[in-house]
C-alpha atoms as a PDB file:
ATOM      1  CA  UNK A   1       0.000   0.000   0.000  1.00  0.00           C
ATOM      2  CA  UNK A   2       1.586   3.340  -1.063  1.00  0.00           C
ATOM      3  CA  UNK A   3       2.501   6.141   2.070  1.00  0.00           C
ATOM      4  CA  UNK A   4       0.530   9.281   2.491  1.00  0.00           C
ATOM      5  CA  UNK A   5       3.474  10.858   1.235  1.00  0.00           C
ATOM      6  CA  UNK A   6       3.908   8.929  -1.962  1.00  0.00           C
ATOM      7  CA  UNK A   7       0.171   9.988  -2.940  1.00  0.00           C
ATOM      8  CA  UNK A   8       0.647  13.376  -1.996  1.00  0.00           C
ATOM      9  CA  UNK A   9       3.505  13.727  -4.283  1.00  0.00           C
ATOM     10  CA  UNK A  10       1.405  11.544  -6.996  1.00  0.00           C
ATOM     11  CA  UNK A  11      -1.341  14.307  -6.549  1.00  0.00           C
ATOM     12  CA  UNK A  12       1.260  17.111  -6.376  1.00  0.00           C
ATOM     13  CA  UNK A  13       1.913  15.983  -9.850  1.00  0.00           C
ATOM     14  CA  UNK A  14      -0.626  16.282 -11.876  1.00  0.00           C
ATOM     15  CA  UNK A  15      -2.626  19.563 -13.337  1.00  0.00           C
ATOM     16  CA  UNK A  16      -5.190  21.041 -11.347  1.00  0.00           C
ATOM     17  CA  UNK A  17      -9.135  21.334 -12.482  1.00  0.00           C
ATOM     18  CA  UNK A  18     -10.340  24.733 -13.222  1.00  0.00           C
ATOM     19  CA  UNK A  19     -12.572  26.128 -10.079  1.00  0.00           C
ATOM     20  CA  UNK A  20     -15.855  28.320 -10.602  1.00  0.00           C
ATOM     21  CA  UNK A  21     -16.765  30.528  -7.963  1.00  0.00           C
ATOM     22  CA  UNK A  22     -20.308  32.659  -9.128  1.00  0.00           C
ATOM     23  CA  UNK A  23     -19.118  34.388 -12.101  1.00  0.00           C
ATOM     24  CA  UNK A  24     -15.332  33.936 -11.986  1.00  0.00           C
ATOM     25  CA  UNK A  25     -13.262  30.905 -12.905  1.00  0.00           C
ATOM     26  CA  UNK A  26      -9.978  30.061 -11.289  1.00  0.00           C
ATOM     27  CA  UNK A  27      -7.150  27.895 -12.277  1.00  0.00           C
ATOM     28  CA  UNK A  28      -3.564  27.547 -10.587  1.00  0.00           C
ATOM     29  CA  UNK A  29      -0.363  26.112 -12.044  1.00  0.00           C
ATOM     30  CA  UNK A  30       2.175  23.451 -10.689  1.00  0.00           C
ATOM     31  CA  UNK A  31       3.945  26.404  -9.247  1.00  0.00           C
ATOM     32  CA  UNK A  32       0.714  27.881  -7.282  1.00  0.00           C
ATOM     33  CA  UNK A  33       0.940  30.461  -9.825  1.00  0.00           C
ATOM     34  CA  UNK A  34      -3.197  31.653  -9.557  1.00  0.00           C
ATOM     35  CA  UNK A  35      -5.497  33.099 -12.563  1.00  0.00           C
ATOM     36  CA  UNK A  36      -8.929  34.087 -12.065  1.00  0.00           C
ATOM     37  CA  UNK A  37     -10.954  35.712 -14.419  1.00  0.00           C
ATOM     38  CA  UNK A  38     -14.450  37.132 -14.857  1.00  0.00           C
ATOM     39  CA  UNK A  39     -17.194  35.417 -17.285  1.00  0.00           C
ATOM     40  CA  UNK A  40     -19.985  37.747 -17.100  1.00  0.00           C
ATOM     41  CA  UNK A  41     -20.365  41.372 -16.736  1.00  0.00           C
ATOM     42  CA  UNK A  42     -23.218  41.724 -14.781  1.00  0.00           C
ATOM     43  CA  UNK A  43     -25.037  43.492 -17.499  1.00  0.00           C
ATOM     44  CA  UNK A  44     -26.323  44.536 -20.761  1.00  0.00           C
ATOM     45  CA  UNK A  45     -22.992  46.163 -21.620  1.00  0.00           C
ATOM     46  CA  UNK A  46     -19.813  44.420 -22.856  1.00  0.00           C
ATOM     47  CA  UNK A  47     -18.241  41.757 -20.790  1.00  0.00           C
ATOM     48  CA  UNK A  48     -14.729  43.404 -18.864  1.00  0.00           C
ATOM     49  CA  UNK A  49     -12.259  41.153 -19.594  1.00  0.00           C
ATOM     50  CA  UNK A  50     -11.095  41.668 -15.688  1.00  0.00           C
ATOM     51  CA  UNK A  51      -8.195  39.044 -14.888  1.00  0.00           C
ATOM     52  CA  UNK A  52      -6.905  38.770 -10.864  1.00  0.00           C
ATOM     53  CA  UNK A  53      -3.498  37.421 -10.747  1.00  0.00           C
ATOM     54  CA  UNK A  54      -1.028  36.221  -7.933  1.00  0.00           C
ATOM     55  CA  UNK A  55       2.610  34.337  -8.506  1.00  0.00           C
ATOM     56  CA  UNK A  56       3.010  31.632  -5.869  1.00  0.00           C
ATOM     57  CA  UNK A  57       6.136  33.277  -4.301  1.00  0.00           C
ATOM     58  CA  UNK A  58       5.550  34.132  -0.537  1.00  0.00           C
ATOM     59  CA  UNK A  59       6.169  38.373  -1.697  1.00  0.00           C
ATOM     60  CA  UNK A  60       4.364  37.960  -4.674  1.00  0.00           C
ATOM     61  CA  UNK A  61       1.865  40.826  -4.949  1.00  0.00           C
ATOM     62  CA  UNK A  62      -1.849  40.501  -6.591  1.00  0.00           C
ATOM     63  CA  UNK A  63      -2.484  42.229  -9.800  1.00  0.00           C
ATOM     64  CA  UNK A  64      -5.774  43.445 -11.059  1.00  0.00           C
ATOM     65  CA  UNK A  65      -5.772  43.412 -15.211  1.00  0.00           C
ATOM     66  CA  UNK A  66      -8.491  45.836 -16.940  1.00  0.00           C
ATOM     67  CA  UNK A  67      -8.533  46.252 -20.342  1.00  0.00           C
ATOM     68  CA  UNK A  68      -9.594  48.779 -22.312  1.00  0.00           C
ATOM     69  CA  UNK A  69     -10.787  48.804 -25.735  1.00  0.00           C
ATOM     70  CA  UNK A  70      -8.844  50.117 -28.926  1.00  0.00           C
ATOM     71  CA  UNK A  71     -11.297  53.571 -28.675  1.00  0.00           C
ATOM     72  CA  UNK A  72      -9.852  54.972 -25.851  1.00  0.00           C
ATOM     73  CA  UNK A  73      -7.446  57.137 -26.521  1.00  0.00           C
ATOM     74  CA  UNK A  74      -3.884  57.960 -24.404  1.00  0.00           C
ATOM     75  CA  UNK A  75      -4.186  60.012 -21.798  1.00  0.00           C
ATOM     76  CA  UNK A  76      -7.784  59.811 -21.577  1.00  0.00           C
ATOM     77  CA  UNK A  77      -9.530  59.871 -18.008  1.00  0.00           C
ATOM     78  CA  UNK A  78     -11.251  56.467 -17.294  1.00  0.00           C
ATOM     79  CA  UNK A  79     -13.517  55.764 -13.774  1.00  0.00           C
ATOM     80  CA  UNK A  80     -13.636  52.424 -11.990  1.00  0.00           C
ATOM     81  CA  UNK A  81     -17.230  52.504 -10.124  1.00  0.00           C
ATOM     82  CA  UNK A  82     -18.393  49.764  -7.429  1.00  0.00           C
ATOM     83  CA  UNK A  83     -21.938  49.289  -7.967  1.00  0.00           C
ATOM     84  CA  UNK A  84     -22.448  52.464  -9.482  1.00  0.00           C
ATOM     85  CA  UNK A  85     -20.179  54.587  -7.169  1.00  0.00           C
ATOM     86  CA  UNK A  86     -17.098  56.187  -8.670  1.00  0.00           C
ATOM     87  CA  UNK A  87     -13.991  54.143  -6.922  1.00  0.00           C
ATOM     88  CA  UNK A  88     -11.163  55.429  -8.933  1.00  0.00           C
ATOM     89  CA  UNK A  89     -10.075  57.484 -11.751  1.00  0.00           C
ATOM     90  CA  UNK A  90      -7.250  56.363 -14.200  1.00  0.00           C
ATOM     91  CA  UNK A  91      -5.399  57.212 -17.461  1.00  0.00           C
ATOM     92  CA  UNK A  92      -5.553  55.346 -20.024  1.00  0.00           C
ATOM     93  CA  UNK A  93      -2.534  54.297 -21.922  1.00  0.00           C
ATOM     94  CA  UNK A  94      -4.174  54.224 -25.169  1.00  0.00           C
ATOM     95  CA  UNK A  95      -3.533  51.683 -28.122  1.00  0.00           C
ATOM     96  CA  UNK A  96      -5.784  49.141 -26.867  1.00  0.00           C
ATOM     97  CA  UNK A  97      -3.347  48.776 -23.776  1.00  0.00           C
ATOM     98  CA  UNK A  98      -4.520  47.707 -20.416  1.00  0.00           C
ATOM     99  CA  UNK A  99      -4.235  49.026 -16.768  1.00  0.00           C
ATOM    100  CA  UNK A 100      -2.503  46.730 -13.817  1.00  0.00           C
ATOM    101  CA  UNK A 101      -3.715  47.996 -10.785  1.00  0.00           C
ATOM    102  CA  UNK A 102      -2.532  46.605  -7.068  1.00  0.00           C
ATOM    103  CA  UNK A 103      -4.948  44.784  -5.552  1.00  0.00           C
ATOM    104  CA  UNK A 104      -4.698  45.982  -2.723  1.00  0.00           C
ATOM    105  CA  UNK A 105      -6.166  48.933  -0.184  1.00  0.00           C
ATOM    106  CA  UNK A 106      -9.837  50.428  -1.315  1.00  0.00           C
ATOM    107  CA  UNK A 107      -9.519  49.083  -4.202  1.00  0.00           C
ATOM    108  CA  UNK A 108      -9.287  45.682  -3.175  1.00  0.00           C
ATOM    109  CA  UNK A 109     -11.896  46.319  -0.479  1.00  0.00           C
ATOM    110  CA  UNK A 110     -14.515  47.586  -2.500  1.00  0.00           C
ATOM    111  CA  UNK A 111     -14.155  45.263  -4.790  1.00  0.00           C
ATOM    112  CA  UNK A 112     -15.048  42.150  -2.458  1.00  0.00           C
ATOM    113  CA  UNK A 113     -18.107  43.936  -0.858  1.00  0.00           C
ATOM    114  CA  UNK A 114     -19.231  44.923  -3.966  1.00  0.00           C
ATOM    115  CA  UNK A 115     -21.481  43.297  -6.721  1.00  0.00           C
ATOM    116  CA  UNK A 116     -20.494  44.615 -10.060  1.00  0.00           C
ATOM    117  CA  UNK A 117     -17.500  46.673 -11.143  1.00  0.00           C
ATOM    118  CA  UNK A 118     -18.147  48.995 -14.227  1.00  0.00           C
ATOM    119  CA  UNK A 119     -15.210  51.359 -16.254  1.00  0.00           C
ATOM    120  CA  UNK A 120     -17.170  54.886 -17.658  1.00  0.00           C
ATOM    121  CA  UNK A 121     -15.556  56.998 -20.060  1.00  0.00           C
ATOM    122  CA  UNK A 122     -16.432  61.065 -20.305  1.00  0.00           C
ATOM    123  CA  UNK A 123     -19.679  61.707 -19.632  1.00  0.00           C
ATOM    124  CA  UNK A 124     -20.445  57.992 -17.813  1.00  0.00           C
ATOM    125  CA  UNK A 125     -20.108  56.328 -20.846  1.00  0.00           C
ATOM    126  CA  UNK A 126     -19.926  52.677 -20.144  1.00  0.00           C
ATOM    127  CA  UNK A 127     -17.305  50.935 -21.779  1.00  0.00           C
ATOM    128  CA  UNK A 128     -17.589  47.035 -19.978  1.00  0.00           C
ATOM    129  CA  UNK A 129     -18.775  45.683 -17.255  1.00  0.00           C
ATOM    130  CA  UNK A 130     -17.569  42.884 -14.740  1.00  0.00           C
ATOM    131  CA  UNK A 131     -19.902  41.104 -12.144  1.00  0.00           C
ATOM    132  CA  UNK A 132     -18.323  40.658  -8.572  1.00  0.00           C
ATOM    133  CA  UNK A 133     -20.178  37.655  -7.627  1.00  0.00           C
ATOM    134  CA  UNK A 134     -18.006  34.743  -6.558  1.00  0.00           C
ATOM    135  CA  UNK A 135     -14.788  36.961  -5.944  1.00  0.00           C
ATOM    136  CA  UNK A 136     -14.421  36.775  -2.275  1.00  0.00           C
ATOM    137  CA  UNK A 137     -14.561  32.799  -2.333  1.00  0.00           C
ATOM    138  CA  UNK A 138     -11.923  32.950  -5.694  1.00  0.00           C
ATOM    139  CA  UNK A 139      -9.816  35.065  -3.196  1.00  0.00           C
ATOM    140  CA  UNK A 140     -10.292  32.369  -0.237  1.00  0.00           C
ATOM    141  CA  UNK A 141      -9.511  30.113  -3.123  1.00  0.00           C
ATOM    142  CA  UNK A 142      -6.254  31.248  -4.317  1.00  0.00           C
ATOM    143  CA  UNK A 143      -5.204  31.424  -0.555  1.00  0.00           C
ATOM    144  CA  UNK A 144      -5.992  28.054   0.135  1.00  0.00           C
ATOM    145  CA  UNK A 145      -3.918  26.868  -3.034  1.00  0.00           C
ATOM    146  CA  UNK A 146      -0.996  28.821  -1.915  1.00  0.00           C
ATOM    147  CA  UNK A 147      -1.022  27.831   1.595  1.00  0.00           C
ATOM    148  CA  UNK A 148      -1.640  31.454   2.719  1.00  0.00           C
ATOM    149  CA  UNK A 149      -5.094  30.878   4.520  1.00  0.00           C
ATOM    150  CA  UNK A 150      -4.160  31.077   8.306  1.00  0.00           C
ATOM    151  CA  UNK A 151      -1.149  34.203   7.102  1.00  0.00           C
ATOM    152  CA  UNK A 152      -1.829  38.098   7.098  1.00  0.00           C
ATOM    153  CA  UNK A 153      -0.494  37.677   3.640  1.00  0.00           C
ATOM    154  CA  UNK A 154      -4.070  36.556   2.585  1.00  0.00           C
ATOM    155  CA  UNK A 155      -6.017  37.911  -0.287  1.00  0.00           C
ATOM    156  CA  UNK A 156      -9.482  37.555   1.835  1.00  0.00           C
ATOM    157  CA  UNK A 157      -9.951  39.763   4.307  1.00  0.00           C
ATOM    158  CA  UNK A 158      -7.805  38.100   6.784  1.00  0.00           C
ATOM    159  CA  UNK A 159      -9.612  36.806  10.354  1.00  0.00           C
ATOM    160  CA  UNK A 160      -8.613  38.657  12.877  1.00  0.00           C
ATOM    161  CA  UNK A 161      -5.535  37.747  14.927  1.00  0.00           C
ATOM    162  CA  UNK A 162      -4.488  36.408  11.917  1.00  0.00           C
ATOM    163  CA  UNK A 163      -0.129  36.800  11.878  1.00  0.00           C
ATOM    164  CA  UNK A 164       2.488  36.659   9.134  1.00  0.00           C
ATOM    165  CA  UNK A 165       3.168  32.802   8.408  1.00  0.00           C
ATOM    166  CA  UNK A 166       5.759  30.668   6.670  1.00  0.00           C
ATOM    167  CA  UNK A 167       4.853  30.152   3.029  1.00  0.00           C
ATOM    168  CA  UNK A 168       6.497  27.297   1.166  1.00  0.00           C
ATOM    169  CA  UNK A 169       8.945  27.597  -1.615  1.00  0.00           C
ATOM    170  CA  UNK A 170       7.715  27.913  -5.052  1.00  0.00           C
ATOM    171  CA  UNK A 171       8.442  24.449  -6.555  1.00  0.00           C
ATOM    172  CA  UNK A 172      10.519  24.257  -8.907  1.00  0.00           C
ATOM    173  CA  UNK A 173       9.408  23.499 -12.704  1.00  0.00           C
ATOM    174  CA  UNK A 174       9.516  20.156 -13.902  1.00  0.00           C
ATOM    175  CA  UNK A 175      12.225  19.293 -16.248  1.00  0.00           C
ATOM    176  CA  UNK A 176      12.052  17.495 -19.261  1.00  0.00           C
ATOM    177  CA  UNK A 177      15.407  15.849 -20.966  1.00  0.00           C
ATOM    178  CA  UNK A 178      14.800  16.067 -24.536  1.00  0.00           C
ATOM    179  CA  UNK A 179      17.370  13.461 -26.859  1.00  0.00           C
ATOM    180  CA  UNK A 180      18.389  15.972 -29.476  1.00  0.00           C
ATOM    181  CA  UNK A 181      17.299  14.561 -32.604  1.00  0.00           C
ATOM    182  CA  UNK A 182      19.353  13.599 -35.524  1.00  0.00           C
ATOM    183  CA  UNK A 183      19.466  13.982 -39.344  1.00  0.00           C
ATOM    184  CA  UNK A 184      19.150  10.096 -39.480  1.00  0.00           C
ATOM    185  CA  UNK A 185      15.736   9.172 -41.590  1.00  0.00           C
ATOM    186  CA  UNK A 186      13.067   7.964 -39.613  1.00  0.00           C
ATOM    187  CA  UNK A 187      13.043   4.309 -39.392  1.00  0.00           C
ATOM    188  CA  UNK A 188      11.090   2.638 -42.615  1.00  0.00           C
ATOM    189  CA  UNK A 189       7.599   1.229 -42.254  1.00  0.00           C
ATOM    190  CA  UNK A 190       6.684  -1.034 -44.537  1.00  0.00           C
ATOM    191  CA  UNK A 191       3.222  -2.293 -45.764  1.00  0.00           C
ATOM    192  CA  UNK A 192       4.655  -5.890 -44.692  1.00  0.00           C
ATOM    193  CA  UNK A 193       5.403  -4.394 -40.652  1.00  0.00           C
ATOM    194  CA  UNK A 194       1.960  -2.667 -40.814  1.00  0.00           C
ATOM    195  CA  UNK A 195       0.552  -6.167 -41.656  1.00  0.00           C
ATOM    196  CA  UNK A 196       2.684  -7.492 -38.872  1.00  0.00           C
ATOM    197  CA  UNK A 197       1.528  -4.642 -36.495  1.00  0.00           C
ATOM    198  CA  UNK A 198      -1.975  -4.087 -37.506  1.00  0.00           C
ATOM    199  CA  UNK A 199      -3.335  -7.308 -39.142  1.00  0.00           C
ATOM    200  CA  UNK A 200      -4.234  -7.454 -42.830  1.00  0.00           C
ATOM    201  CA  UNK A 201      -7.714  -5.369 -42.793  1.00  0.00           C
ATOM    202  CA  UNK A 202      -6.144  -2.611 -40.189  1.00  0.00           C
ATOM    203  CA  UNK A 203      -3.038  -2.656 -42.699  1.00  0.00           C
ATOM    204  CA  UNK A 204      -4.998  -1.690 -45.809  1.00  0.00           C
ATOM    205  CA  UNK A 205      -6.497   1.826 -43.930  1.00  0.00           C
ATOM    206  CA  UNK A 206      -3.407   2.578 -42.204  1.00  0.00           C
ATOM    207  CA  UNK A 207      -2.260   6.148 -43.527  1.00  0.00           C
ATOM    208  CA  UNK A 208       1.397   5.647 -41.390  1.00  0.00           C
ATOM    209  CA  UNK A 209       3.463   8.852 -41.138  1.00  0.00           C
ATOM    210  CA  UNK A 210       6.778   8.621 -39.532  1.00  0.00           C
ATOM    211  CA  UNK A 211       9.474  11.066 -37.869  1.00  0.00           C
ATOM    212  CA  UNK A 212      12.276  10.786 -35.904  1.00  0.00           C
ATOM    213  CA  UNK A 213      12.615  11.521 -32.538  1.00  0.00           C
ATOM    214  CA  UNK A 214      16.128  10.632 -31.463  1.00  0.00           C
ATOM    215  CA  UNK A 215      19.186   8.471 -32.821  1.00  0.00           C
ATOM    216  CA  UNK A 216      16.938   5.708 -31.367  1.00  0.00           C
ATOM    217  CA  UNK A 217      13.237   6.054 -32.217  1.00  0.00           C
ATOM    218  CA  UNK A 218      11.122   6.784 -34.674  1.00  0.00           C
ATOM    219  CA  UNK A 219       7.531   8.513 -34.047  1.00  0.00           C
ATOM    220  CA  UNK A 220       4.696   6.072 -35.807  1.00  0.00           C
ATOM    221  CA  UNK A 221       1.363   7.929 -36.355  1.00  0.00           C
ATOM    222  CA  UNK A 222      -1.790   5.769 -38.111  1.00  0.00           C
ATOM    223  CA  UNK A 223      -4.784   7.563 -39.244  1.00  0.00           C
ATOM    224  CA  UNK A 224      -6.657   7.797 -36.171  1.00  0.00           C
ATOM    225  CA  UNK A 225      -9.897   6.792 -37.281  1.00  0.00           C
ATOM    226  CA  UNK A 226      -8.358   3.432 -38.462  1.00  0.00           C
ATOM    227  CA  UNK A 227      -6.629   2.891 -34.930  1.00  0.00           C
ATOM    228  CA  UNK A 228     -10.126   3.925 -33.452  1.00  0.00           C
ATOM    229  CA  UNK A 229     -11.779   1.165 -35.601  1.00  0.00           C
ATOM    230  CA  UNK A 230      -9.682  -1.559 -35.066  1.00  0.00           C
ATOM    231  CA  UNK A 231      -8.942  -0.839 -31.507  1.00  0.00           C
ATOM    232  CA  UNK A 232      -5.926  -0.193 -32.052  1.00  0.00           C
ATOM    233  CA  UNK A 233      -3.273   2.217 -30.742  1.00  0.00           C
ATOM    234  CA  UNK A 234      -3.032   5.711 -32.746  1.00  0.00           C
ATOM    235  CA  UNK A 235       0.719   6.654 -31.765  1.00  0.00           C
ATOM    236  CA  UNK A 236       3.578   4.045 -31.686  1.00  0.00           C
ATOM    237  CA  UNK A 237       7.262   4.161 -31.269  1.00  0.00           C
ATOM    238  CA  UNK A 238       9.619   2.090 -33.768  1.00  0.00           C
ATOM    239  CA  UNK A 239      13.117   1.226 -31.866  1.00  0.00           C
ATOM    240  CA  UNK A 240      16.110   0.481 -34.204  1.00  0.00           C
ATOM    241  CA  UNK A 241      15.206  -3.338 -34.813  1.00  0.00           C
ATOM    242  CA  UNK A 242      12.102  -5.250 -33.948  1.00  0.00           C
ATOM    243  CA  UNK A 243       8.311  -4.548 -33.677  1.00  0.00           C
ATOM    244  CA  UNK A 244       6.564  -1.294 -32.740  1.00  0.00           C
ATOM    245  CA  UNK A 245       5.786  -0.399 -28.828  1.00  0.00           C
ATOM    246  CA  UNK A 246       2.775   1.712 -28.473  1.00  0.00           C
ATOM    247  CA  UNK A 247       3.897   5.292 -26.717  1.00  0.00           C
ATOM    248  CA  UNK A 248       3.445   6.081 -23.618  1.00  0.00           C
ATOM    249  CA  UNK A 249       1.835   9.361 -22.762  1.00  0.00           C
ATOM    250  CA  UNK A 250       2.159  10.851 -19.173  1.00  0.00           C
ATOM    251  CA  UNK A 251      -0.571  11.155 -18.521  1.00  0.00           C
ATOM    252  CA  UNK A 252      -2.781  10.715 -20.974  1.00  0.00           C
ATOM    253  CA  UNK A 253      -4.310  13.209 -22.872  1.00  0.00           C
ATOM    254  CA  UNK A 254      -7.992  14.313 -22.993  1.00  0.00           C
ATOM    255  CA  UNK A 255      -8.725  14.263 -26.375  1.00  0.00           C
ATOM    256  CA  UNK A 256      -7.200  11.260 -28.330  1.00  0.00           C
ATOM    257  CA  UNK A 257      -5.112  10.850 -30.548  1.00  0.00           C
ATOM    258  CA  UNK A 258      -2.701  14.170 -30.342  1.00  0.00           C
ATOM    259  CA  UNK A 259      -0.930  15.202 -33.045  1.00  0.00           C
ATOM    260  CA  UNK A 260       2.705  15.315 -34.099  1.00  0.00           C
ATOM    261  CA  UNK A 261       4.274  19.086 -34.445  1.00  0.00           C
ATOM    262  CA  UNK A 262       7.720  17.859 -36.014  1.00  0.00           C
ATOM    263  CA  UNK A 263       8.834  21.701 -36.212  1.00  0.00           C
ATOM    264  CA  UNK A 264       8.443  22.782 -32.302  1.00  0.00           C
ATOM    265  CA  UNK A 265       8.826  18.950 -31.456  1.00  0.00           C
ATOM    266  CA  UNK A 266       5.942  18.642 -29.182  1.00  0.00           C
ATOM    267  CA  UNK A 267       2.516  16.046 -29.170  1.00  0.00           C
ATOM    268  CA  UNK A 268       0.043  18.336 -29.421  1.00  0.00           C
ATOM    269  CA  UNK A 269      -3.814  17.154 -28.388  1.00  0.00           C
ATOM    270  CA  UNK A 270      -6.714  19.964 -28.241  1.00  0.00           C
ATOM    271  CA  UNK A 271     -10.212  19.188 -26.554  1.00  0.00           C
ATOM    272  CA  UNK A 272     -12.260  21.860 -26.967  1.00  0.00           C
ATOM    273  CA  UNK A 273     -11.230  24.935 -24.780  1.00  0.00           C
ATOM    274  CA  UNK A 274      -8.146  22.592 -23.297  1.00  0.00           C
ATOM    275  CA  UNK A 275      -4.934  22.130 -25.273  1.00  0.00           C
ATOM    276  CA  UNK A 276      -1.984  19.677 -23.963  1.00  0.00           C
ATOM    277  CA  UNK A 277       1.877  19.725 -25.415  1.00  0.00           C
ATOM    278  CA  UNK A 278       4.129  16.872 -24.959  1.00  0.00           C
ATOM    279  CA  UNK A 279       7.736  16.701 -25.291  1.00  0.00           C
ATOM    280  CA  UNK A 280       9.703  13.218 -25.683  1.00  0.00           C
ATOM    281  CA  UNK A 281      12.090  12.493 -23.148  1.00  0.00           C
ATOM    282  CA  UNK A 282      13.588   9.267 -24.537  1.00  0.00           C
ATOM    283  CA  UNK A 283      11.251   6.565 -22.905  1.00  0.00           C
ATOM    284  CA  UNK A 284       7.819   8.671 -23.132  1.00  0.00           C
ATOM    285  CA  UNK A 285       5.916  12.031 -23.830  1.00  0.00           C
ATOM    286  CA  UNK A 286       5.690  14.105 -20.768  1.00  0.00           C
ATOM    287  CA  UNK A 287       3.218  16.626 -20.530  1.00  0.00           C
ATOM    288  CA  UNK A 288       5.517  20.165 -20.197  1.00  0.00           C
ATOM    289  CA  UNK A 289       1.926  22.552 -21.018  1.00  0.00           C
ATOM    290  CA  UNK A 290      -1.688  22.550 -20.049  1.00  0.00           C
ATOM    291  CA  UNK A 291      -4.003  25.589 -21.062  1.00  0.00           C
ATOM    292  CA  UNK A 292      -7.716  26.283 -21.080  1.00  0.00           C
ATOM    293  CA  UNK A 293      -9.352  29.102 -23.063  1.00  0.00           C
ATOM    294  CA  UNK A 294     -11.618  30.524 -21.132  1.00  0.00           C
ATOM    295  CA  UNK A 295     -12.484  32.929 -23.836  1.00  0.00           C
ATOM    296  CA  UNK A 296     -16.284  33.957 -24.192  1.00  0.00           C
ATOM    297  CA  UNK A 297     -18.470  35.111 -27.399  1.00  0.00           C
ATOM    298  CA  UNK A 298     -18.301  38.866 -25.750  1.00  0.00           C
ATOM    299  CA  UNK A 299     -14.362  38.765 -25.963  1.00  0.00           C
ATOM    300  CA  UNK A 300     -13.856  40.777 -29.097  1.00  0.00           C
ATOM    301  CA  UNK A 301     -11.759  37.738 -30.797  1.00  0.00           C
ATOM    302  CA  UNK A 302      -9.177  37.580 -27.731  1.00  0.00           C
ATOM    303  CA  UNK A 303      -8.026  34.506 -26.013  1.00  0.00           C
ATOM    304  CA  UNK A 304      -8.629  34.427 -21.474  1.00  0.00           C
ATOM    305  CA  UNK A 305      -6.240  31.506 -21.062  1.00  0.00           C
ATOM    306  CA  UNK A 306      -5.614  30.045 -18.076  1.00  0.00           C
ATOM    307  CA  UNK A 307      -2.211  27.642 -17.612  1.00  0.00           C
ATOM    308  CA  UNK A 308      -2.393  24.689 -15.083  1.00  0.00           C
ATOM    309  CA  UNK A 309       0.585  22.974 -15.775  1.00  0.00           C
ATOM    310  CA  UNK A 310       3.827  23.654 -17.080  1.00  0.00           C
ATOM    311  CA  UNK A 311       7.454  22.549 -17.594  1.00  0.00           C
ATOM    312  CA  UNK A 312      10.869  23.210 -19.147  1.00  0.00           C
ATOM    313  CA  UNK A 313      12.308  21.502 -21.901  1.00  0.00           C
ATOM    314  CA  UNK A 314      16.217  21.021 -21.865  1.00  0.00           C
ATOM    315  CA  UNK A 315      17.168  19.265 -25.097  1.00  0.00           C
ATOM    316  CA  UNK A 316      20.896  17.253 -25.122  1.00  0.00           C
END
């Protein structure tokens, strides 16, 4: 039977499920790096595309992202009201560009008691709107996932007696030893090994594609559908002699089978708003990035992506 410890670090290991709280949606990396972002704005008016972010270092400071659309031009005043009371005024940089606030203060105050932010041009023109709802418990949220809950370092209003606390060290990223790959061909595949591999009837569907991966393997993709039909695996590794291993991918991806991106090296498999790159490390494909667009129809065309997981590539 495996310790506590060994499933903690099994858990540690793996990507983290998005979290909804009311009208925000939170997800937080393998280095308790936090997004949140807003999915409604809490009226008729265009969605603010208002994004809450915290780094999982012990002094890392919160960040409030506002947009603000392409019409607003530099050096223009824009107001930040709380349920319809004016809570700040800013200047726009203009260009499309965005403000990064502190969250922090009034600011950050406000915005937990209130209900729905809203950014007016001149005259109270409403540019976007963002609802509140749900932000306290993504704050209590984020805390919890960066062990800051019982600290004064907390992005909820802290309880009182609450005193500074130890937070852990970021972990550090997950490495991935990449063979460097060669200008050696990829290993031939011939209609007699797909017979071999497949059987006669999967043989005679099976579009094969090859690459190499390192001066050992060779990368075997079949047409997916035929795999699917025949039960068969989609993605197989060809060692220099003898018959085809099906690859391991760790851990397995949502959407099956991912594709082969021979330029940036990398498996890449897409299920709807969730994409997941692989990298080979010699034995199997470790996952090095997980991403979820969060992006809405309101978004004007622009991605809200949130990144659970990710790791660095070293190639030798």
């Amino acid at each position: 039977m495996p310790s506590l410890l060994a499933v903690l670090l099994l858990q540690a290991a793996a990507p983290a499920a998005l979290a909804t709280h009311g009208d925000w949606i939170l997800g937080c990396d393998n280095q308790r790096g936090c997004d949140a972002l807003v999915r409604d704005s809490g009226g008729s008016e265009p969605r603010l595309r208002l994004a809450l972010r915290r780094d999982g270092a012990a002094t890392a400071p919160a960040r409030l992202d506002v947009p603000l659309p392409l019409s607003v031009a530099a050096a223009s005043r824009v107001t930040l009201a709380v349920d319809g009371r004016p809570l700040a005024q800013l200047i726009a940089p203009g260009g499309g560009g965005g403000l990064a606030l502190p969250f922090e203060g009034k600011l950050a105050a406000a915005l937990v008691r209130g209900r729905r932010l809203t950014v007016f041009e001149s005259k109270r023109h409403v540019l976007a709107g963002a609802s509140l709802v749900g932000l306290g418990a993504t704050l209590r949220a984020i805390d919890a996932a960066q062990g800051r809950e019982s600290s004064a370092a907390t992005l909820a209003p802290p309880e009182r007696g609450a005193v500074p606390a130890s937070i852990a060290a970021v972990p550090a990223l997950p490495i991935v030893d990449q063979p460097e790959v060669t200008g050696e061909a990829p290993r031939r595949f011939s209609a007699k090994d797909a017979r071999k591999l497949l059987g006669r009837a999967a043989a005679d569907c099976a579009a094969a594609r090859t690459w190499r991966l390192d001066a050992a393997y060779t990368l075997l993709a079949l047409d997916p559908g035929c795999a699917a039909t025949h039960g068969r695996a989609a993605l197989y590794l060809l060692p220099p002699k003898g018959p085809a291993m099906a690859a391991t991918i760790d851990p397995a991806p949502a959407a099956a089978p991912p594709s082969w991106d021979p330029a940036r090296r990398r498996l890449v498999s897409t299920a709807g708003p969730l994409r997941q790159e692989y990298a080979w490390d010699g034995v199997r494909f470790r996952l090095v990035l997980e991403q979820h667009d969060t992006a809405l129809p309101d978004a004007s065309g622009d991605e809200d992506v949130i990144t659970t997981w990710r790791a660095t590539v070293a190639v030798h």
